[in-house]
C-alpha atoms as a PDB file:
ATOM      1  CA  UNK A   1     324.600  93.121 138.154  1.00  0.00           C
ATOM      2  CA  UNK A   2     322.191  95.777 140.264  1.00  0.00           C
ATOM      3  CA  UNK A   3     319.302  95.450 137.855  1.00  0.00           C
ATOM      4  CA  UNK A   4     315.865  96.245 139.699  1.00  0.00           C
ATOM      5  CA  UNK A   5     313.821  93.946 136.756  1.00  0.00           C
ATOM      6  CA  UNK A   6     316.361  91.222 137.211  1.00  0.00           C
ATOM      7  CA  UNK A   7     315.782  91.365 140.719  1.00  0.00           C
ATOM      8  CA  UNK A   8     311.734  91.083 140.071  1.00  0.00           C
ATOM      9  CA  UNK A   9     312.028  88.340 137.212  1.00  0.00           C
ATOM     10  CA  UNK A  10     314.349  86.343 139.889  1.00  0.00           C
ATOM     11  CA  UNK A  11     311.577  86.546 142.419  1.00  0.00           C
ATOM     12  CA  UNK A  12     313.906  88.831 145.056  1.00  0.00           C
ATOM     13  CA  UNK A  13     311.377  91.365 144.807  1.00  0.00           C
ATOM     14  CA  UNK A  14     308.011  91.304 145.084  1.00  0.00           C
ATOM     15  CA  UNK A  15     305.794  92.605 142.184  1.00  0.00           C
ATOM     16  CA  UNK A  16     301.911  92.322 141.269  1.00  0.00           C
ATOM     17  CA  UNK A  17     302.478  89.382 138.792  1.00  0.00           C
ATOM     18  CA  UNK A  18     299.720  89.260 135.999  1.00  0.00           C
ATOM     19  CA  UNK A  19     301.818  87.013 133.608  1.00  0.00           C
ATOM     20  CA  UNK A  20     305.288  84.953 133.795  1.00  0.00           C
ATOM     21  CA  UNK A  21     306.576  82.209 131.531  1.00  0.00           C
ATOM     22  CA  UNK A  22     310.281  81.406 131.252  1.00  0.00           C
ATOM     23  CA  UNK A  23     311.229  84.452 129.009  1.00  0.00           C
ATOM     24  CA  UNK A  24     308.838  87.119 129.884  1.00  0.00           C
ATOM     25  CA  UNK A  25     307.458  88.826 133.263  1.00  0.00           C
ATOM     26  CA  UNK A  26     304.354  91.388 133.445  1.00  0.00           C
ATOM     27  CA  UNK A  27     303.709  93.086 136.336  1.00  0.00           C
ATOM     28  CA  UNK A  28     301.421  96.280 137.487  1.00  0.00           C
ATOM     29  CA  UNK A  29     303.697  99.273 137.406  1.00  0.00           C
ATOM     30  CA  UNK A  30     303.823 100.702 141.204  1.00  0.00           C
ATOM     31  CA  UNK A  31     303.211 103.980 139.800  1.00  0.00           C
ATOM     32  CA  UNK A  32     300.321 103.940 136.990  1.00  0.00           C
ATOM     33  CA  UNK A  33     300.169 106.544 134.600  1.00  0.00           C
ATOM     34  CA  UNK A  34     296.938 105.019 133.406  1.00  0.00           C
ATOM     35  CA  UNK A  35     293.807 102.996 135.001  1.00  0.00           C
ATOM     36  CA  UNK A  36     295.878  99.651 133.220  1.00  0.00           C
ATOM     37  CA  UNK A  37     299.453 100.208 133.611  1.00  0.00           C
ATOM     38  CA  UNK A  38     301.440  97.054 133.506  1.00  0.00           C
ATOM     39  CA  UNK A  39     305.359  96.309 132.336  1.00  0.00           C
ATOM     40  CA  UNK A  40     306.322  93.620 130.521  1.00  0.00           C
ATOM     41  CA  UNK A  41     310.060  92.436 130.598  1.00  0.00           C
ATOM     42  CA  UNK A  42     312.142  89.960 129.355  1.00  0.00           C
ATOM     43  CA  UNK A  43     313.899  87.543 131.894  1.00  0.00           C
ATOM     44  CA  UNK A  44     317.143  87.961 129.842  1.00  0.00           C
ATOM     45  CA  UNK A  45     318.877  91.244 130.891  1.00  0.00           C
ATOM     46  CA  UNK A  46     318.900  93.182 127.373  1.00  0.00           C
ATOM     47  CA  UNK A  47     319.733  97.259 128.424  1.00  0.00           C
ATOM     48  CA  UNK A  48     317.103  98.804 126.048  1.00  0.00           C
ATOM     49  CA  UNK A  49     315.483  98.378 122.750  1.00  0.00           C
ATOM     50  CA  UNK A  50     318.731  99.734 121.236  1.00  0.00           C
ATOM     51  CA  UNK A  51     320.561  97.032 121.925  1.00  0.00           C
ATOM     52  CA  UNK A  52     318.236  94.439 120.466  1.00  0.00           C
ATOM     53  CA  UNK A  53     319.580  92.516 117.344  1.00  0.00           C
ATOM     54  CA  UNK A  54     317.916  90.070 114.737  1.00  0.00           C
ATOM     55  CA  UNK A  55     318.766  87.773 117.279  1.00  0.00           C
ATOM     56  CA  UNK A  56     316.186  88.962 119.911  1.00  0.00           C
ATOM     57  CA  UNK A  57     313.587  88.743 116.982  1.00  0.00           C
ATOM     58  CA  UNK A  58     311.669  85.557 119.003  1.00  0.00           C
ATOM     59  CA  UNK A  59     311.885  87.068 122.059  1.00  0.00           C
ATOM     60  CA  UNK A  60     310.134  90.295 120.985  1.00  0.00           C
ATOM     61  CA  UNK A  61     307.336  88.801 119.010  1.00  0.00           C
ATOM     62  CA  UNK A  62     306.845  86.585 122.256  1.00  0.00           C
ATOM     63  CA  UNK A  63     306.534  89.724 124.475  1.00  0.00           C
ATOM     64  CA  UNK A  64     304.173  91.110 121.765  1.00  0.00           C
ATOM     65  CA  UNK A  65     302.001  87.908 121.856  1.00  0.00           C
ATOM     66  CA  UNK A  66     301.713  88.145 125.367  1.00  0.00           C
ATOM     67  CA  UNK A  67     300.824  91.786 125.361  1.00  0.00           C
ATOM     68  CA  UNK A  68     297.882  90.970 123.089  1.00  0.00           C
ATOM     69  CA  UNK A  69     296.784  88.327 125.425  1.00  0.00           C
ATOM     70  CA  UNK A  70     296.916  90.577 128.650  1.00  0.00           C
ATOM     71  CA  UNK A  71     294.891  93.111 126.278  1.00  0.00           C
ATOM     72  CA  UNK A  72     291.989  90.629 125.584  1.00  0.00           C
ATOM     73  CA  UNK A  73     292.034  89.331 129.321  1.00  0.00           C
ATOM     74  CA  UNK A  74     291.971  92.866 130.482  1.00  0.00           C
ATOM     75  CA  UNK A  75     288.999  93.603 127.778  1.00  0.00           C
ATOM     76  CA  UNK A  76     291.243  96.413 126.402  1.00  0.00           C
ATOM     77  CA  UNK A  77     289.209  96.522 123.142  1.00  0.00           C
ATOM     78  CA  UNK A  78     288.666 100.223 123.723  1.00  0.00           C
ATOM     79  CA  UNK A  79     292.477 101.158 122.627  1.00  0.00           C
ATOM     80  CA  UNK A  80     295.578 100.758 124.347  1.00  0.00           C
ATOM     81  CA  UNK A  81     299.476 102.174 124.140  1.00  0.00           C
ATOM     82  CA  UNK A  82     302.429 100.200 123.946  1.00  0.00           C
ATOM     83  CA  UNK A  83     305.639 102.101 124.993  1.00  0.00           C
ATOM     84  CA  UNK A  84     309.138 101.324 124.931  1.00  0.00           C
ATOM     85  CA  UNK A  85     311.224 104.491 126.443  1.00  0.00           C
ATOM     86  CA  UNK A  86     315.510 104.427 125.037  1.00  0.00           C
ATOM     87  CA  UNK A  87     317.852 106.296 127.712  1.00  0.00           C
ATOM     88  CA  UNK A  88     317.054 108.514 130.343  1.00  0.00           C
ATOM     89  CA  UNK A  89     315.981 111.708 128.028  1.00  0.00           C
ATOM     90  CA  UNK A  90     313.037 109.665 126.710  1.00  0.00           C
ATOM     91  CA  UNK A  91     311.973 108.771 130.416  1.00  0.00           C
ATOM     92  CA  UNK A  92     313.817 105.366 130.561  1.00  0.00           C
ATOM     93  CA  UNK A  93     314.207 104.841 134.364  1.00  0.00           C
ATOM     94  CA  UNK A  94     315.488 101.309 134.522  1.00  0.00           C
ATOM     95  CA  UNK A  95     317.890  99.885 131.839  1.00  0.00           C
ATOM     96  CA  UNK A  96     316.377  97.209 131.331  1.00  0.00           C
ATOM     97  CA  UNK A  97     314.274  96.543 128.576  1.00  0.00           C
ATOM     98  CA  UNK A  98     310.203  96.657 129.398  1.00  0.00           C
ATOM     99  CA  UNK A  99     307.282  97.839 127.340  1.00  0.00           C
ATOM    100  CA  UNK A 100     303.982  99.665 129.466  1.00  0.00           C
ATOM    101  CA  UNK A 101     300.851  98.963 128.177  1.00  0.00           C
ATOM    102  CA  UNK A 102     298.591 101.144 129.152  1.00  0.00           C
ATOM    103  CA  UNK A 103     294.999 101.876 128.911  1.00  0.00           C
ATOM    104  CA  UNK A 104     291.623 102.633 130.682  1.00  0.00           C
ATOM    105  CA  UNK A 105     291.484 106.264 129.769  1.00  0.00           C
ATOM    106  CA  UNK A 106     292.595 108.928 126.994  1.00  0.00           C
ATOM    107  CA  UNK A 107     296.120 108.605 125.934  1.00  0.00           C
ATOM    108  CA  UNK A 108     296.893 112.033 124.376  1.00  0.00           C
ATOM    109  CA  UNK A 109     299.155 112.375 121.330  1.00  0.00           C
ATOM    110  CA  UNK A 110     301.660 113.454 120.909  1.00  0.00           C
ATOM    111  CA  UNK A 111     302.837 111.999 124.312  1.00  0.00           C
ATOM    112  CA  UNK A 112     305.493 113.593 126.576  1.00  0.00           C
END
């Protein structure tokens, strides 16, 4: 599989590493749309939020718990934006599923 996010979660590519346990990776996005701009994957390779099942229920409430810990480490108290983007039309650029939390300035709505 060419994955760029498995490549990063297997350590064959380098990334700004602000969190890793054994199911989840979080990492500065190389091209911030915001002051805070990091990703958060899953180590498993899981295409998108659309193909998450009941199954994947754990895992998603683990990357949640571990967005709300980067959030009080990064004093985010303010307000931040978690995003998920589905296919290429809603800006996905890598099929594999990540979340951007983002922060440190005004995040307009509606976004796009």
């Amino acid at each position: 599989m060419d994955c760029l996010f498995c490549s990063i979660a297997a350590g064959e590519i380098p990334a700004k590493t602000v969190y890793e346990d054994d199911l989840v990776m979080a990492f500065h996005d190389i091209a911030p749309a915001a002051p805070v701009h990091i990703l958060l994957i899953p180590k498993p390779h899981i295409p998108s939020a659309a193909a998450l099942t009941e199954r994947d229920g754990d895992l998603v409430g683990h990357i949640f718990a571990v967005i709300a810990r980067l959030a009080k480490e990064y004093e985010l108290e303010e307000g931040f934006r978690v995003v998920s983007n589905v296919g290429a039309l809603a800006g996905q650029s890598v099929p594999h599923l990540h979340f951007h939390l983002l922060s440190g300035r005004a995040l307009a709505w509606p976004p796009g």
